[in-house]
N, C-alpha and C. Protein backbone atom coordinates (compact mmCIF):
# COMPACT_ATOMS: atom_id res chain seq x y z
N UNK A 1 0.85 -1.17 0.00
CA UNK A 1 0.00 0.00 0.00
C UNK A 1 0.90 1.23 0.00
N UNK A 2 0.66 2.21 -1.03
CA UNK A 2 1.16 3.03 -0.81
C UNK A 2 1.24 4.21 0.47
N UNK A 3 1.64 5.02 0.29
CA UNK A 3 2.01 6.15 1.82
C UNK A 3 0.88 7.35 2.04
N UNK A 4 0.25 7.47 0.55
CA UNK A 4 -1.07 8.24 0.80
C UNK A 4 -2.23 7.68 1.34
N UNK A 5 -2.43 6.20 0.90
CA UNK A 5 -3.94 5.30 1.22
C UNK A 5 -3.15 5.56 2.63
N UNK A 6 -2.01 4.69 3.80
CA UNK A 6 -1.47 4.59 4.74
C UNK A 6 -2.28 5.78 5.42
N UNK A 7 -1.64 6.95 5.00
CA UNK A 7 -1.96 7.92 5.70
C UNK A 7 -3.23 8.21 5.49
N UNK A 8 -4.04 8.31 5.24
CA UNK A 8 -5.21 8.71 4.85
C UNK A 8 -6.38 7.89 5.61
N UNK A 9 -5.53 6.24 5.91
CA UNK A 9 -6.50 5.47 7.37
C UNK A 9 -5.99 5.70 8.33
N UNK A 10 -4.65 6.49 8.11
CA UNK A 10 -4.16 6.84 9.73
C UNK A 10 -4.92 8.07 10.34
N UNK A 11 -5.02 8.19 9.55
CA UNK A 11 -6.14 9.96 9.50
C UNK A 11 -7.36 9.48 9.83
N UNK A 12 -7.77 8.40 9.25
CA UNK A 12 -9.35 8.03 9.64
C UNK A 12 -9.07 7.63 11.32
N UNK A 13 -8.55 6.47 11.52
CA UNK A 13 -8.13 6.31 12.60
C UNK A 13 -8.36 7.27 13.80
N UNK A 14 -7.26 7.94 13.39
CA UNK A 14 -7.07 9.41 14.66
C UNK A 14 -8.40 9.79 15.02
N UNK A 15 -9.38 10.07 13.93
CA UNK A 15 -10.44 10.92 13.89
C UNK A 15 -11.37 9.98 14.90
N UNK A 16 -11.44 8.12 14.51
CA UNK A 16 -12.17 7.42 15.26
C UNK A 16 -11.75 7.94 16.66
N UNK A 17 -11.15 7.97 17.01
CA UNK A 17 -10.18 7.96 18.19
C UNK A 17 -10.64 9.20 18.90
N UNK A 18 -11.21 10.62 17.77
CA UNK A 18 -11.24 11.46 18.55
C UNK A 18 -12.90 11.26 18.66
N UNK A 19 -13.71 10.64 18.05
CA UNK A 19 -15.12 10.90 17.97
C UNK A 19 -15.54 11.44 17.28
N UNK A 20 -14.93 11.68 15.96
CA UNK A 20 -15.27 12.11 14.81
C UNK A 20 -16.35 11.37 14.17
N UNK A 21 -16.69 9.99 13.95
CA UNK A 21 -17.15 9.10 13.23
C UNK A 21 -17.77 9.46 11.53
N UNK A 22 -18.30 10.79 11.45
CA UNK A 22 -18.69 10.78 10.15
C UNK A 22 -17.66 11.17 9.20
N UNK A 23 -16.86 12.22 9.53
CA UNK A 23 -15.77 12.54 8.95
C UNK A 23 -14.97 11.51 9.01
N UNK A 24 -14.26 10.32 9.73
CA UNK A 24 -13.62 8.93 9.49
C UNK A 24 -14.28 8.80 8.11
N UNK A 25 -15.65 8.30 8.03
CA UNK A 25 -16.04 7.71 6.76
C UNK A 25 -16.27 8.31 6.17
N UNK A 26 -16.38 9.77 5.75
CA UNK A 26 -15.76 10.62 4.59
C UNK A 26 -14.63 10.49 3.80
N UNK A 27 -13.67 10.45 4.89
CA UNK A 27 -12.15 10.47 4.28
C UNK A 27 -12.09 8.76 3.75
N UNK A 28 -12.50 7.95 4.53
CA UNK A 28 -12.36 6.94 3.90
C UNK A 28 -12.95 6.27 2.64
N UNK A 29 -14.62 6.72 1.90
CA UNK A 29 -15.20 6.26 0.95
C UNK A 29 -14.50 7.39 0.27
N UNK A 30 -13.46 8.37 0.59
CA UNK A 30 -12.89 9.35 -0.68
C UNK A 30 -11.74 8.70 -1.25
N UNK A 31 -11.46 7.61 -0.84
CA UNK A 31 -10.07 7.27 -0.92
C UNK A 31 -10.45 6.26 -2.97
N UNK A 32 -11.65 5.97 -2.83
CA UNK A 32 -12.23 5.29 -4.16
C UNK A 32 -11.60 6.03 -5.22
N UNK A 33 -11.48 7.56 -4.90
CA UNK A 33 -11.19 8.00 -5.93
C UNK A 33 -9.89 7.81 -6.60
N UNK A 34 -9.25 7.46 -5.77
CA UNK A 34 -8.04 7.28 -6.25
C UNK A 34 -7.50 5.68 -6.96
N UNK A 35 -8.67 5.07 -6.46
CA UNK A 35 -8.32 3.40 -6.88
C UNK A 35 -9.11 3.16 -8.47
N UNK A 36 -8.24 3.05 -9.21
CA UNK A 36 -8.42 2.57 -10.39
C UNK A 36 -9.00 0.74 -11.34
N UNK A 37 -8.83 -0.16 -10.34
CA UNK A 37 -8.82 -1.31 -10.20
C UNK A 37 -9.84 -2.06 -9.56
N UNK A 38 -10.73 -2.07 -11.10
CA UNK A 38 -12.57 -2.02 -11.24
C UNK A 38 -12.86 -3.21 -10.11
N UNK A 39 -12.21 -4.11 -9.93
CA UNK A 39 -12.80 -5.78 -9.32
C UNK A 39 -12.59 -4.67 -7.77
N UNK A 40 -11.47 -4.46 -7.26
CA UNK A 40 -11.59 -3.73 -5.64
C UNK A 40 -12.97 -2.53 -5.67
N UNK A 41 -12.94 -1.82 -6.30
CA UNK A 41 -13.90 -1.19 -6.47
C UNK A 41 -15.29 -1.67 -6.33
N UNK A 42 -15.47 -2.47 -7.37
CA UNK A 42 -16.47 -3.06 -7.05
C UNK A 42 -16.60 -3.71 -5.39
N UNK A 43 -16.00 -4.69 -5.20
CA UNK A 43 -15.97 -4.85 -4.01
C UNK A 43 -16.13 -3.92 -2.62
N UNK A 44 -15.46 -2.78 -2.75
CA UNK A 44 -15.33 -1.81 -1.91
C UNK A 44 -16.68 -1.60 -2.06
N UNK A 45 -17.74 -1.20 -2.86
CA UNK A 45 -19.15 -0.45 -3.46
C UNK A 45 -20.10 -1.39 -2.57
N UNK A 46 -19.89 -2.75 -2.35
CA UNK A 46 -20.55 -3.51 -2.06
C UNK A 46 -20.47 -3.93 -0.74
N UNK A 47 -19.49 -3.42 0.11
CA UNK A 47 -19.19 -3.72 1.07
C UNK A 47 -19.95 -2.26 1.97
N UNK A 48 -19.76 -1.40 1.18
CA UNK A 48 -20.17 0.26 1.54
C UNK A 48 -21.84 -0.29 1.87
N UNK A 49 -22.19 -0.27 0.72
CA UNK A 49 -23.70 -0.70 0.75
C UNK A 49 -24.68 -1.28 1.71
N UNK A 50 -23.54 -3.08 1.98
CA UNK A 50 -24.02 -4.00 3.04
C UNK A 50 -23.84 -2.85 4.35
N UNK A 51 -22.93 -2.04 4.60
CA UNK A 51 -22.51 -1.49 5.84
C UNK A 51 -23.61 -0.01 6.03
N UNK A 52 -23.57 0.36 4.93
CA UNK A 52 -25.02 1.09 5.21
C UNK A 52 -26.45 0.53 5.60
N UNK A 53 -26.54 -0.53 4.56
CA UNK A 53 -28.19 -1.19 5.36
C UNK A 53 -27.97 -1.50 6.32
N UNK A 54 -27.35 -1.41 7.13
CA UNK A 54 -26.96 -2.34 8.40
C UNK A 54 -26.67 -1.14 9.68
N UNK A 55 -25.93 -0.30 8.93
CA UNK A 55 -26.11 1.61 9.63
C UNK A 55 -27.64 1.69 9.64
N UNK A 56 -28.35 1.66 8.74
CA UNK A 56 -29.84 1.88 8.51
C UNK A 56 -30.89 1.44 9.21
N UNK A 57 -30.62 0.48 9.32
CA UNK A 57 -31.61 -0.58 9.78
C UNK A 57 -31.58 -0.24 11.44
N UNK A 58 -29.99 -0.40 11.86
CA UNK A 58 -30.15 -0.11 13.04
C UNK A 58 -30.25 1.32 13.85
N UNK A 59 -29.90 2.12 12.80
CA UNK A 59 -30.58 3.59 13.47
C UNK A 59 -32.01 3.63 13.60
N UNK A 60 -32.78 2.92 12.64
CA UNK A 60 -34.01 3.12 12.89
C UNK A 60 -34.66 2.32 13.94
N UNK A 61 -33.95 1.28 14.42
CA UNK A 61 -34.21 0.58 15.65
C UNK A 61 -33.96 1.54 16.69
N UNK A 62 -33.07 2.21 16.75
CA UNK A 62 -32.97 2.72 17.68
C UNK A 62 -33.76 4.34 18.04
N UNK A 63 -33.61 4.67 16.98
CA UNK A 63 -35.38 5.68 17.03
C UNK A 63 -36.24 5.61 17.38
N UNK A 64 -36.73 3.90 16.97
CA UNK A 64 -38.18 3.88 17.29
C UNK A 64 -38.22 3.28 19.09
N UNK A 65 -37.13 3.05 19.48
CA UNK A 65 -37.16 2.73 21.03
C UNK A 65 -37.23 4.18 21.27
N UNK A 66 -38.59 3.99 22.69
CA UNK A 66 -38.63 4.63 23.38
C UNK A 66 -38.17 4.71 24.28
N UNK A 67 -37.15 6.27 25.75
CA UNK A 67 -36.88 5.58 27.14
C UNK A 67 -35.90 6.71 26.91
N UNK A 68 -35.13 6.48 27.72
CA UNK A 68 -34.19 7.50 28.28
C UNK A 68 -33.04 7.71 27.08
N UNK A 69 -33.43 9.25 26.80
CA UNK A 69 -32.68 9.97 25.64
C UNK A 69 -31.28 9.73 26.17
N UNK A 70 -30.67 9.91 26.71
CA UNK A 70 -29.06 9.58 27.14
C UNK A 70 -28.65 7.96 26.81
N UNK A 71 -29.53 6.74 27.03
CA UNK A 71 -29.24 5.67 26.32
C UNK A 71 -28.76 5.82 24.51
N UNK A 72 -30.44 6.61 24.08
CA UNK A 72 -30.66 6.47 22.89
C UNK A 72 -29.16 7.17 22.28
N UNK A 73 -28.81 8.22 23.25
CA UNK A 73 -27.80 9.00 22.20
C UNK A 73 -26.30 7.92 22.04
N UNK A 74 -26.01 7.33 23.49
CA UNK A 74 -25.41 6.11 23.78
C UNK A 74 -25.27 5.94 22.15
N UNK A 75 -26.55 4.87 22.52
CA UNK A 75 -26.24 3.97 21.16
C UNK A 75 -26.09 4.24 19.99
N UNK A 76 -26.26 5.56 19.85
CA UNK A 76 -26.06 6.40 18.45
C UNK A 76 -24.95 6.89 17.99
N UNK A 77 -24.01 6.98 19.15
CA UNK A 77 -22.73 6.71 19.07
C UNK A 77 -21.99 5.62 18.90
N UNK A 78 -22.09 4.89 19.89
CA UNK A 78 -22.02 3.34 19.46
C UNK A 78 -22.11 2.62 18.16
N UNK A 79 -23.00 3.08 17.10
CA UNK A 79 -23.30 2.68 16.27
C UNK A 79 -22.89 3.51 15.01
N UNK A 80 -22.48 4.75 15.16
CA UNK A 80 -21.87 5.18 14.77
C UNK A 80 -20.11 5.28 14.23
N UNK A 81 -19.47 4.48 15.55
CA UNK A 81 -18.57 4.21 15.81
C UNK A 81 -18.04 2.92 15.44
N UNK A 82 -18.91 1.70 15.22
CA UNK A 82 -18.65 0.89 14.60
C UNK A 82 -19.33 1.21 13.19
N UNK A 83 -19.99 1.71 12.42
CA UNK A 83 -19.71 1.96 10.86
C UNK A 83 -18.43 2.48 10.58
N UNK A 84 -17.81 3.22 11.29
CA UNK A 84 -16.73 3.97 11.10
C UNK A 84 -15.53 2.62 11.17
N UNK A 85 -15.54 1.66 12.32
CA UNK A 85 -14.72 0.82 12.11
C UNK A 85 -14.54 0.01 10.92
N UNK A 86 -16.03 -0.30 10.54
CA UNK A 86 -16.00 -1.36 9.70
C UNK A 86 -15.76 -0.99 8.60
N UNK A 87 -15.74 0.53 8.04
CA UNK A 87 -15.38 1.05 7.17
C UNK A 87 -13.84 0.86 7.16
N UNK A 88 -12.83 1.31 8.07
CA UNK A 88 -11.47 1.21 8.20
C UNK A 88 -10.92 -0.21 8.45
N UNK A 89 -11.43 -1.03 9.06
CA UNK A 89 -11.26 -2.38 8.85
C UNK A 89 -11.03 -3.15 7.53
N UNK A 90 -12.17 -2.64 6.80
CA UNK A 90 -12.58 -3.15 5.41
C UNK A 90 -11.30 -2.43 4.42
N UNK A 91 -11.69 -1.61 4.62
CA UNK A 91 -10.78 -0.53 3.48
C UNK A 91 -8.73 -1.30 3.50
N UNK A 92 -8.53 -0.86 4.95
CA UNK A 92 -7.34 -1.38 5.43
C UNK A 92 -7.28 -2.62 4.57
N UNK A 93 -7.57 -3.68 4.61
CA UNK A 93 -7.53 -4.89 4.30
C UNK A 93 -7.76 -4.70 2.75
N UNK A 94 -8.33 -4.31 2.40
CA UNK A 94 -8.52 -4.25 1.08
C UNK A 94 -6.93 -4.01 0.10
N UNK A 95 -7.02 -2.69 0.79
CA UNK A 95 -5.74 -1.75 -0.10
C UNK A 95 -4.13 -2.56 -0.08
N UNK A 96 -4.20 -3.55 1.50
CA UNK A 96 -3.15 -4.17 1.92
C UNK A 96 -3.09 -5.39 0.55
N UNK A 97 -4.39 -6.28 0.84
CA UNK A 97 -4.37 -7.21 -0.20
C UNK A 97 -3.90 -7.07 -1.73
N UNK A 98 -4.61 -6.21 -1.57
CA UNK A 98 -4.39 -6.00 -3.53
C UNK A 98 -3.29 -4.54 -3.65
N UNK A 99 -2.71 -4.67 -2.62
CA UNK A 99 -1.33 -3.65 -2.53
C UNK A 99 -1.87 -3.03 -3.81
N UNK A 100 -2.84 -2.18 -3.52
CA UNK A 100 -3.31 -0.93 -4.54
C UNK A 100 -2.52 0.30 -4.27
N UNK A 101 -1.58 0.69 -5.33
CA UNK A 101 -0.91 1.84 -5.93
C UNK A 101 -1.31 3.49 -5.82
């Protein structure tokens, strides 16, 4: 992997770290732009996708619970925080494998 993708999950990283979570997965679905190499791509598109219905699904679970707003925000972080992982998890592994340029 080159030293820009590197840096650019080290950057996501940090940001997890600080509680950033949406900006993590900004910087990280920006990184597509730079990957040329249609089969990762694809893959990456599809992995985004599954990780959104799955962001989706469970924000709206957690909306529709009623009860103490300080849980709800809890878990909205929480859940927030792992899209953000699974985004950098995924990505990481990706760029490593197919030592994309």
């Amino acid at each position: 992997m080159n030293d820009f993708f590197k840096n650019r999950l080290d950057m996501a990283h940090a940001l997890i770290d600080e509680g950033q979570y949406e900006t993590a997965v900004e910087v990280i679905q920006n990184l597509k732009v730079r990957i040329h190499d249609s089969t990762v791509l694809t893959n990456m598109n599809l992995h985004d996708s599954d990780v959104e219905n799955q962001f989706n699904t469970r924000f709206q679970n957690i909306a529709m619970k009623a009860g103490d707003p300080t849980v709800g925000y809890t878990n909205l972080l929480l859940l927030k925080k792992w899209r953000a992982q699974e985004y950098l998890k995924y990505y990481d592994h990706m760029l490593r494998e197919h030592d994309v340029q």
